[in-house]
C-alpha atoms as a PDB file:
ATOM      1  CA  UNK A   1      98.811 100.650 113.215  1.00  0.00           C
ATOM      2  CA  UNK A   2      99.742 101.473 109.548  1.00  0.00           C
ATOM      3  CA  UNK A   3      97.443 100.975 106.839  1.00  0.00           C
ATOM      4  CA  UNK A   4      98.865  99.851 103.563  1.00  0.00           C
ATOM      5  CA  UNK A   5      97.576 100.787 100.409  1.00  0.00           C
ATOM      6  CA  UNK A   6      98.066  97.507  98.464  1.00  0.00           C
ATOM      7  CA  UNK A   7      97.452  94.954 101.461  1.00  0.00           C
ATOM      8  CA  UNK A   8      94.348  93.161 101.926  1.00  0.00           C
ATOM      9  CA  UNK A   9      92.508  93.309 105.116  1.00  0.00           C
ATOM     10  CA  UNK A  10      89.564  91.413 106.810  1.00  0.00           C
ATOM     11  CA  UNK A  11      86.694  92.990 108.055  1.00  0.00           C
ATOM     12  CA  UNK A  12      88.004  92.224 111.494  1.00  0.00           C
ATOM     13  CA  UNK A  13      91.209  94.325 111.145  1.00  0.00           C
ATOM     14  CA  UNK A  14      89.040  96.592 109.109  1.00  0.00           C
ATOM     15  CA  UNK A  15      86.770  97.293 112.406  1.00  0.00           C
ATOM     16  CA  UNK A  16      89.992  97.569 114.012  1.00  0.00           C
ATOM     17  CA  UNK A  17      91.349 100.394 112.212  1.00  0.00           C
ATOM     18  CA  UNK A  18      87.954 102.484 111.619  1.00  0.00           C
ATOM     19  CA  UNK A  19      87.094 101.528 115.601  1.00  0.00           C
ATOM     20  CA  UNK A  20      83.397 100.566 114.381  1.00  0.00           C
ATOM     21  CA  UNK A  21      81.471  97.360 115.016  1.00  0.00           C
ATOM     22  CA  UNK A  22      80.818  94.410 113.180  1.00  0.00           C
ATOM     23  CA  UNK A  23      77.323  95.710 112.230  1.00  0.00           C
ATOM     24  CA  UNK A  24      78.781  99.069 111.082  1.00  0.00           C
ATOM     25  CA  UNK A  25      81.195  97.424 108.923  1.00  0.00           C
ATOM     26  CA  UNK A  26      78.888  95.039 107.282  1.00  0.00           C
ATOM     27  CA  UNK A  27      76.287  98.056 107.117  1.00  0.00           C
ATOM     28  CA  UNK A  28      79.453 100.153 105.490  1.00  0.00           C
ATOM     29  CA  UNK A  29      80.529  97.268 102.669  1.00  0.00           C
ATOM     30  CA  UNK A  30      76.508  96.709 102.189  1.00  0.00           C
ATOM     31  CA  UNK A  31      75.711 100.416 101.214  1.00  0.00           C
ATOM     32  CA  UNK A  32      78.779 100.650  99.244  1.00  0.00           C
ATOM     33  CA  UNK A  33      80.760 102.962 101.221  1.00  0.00           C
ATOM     34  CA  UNK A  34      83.846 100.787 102.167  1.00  0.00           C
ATOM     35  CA  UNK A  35      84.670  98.924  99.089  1.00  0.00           C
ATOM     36  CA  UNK A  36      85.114  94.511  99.791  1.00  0.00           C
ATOM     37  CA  UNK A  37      85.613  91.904  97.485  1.00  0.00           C
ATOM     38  CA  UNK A  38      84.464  88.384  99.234  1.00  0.00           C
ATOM     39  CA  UNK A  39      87.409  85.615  98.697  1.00  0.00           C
ATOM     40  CA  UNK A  40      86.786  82.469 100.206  1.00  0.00           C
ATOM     41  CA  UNK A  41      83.596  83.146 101.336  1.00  0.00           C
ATOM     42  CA  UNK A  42      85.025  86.075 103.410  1.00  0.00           C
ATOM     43  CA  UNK A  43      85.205  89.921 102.433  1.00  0.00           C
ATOM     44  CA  UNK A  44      88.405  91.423 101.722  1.00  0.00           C
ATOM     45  CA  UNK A  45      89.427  94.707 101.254  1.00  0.00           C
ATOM     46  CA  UNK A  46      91.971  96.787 100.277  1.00  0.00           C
ATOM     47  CA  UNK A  47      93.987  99.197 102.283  1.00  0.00           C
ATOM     48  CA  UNK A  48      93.336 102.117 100.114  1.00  0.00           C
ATOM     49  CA  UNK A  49      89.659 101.910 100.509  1.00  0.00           C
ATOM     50  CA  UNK A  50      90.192 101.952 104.064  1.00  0.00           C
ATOM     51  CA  UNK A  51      92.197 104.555 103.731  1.00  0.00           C
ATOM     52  CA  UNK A  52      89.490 106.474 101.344  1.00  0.00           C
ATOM     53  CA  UNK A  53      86.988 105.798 104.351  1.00  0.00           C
ATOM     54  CA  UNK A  54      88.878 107.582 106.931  1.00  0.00           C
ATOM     55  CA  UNK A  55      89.894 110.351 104.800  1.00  0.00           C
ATOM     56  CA  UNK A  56      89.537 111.066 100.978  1.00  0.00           C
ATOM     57  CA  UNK A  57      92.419 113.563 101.395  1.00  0.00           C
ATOM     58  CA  UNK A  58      94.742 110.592 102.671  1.00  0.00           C
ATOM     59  CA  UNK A  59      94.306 108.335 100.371  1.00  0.00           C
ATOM     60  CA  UNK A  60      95.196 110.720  97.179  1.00  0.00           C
ATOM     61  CA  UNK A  61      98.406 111.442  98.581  1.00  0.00           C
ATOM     62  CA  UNK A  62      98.919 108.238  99.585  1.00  0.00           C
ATOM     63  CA  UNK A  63      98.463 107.184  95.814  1.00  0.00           C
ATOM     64  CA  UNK A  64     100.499 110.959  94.316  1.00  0.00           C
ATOM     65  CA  UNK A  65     103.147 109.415  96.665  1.00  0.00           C
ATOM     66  CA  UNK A  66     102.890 105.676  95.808  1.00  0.00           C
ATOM     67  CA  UNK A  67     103.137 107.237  91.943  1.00  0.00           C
ATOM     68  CA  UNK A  68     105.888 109.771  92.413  1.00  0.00           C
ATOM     69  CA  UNK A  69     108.360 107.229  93.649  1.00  0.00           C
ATOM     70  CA  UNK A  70     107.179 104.443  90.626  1.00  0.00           C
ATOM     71  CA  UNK A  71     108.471 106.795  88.228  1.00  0.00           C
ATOM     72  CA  UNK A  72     111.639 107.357  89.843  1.00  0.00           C
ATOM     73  CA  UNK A  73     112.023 104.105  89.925  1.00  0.00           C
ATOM     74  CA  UNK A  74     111.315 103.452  86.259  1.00  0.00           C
ATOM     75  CA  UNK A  75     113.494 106.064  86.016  1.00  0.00           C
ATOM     76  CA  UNK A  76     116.760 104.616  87.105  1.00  0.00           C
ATOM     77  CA  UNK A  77     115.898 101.390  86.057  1.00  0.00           C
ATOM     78  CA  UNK A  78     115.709 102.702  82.637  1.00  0.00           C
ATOM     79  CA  UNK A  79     118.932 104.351  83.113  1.00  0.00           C
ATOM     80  CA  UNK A  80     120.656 100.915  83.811  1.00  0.00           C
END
């Protein structure tokens, strides 16, 4: 399974990727460690937290990555 930096992910699919239980999770998002918004009642959160829990290293070259290739797209767009 990918995660994806922008995406929004339940708790369920969060326990999923981090292989943790439903205690751990809560216990995570409670302590502030995994980063959750709650929409609908429910907690939501966003792929690049996830990604910040597993590995801080990850996630910043996700994002230099996910930055590198906006420019280069404002780039040619601006070149149009």
């Amino acid at each position: 399974m990918e995660i994806k930096p922008d995406e929004l992910y339940t708790t369920e699919e969060a326990q999923s990727f981090l292989r943790i239980s439903n205690s751990t999770i809560k216990r995570l998002i409670k302590n502030g460690l995994i980063k959750a918004n709650k929409i609908g009642g429910r907690y939501r959160i966003l792929g690049k937290d996830l990604l910040h829990a597993i590995s801080p290293e990850v996630e910043s070259r996700t994002a230099n990555f996910y930055i590198k290739i906006k420019k280069k797209i404002k780039e040619k767009v601006e070149d149009w």
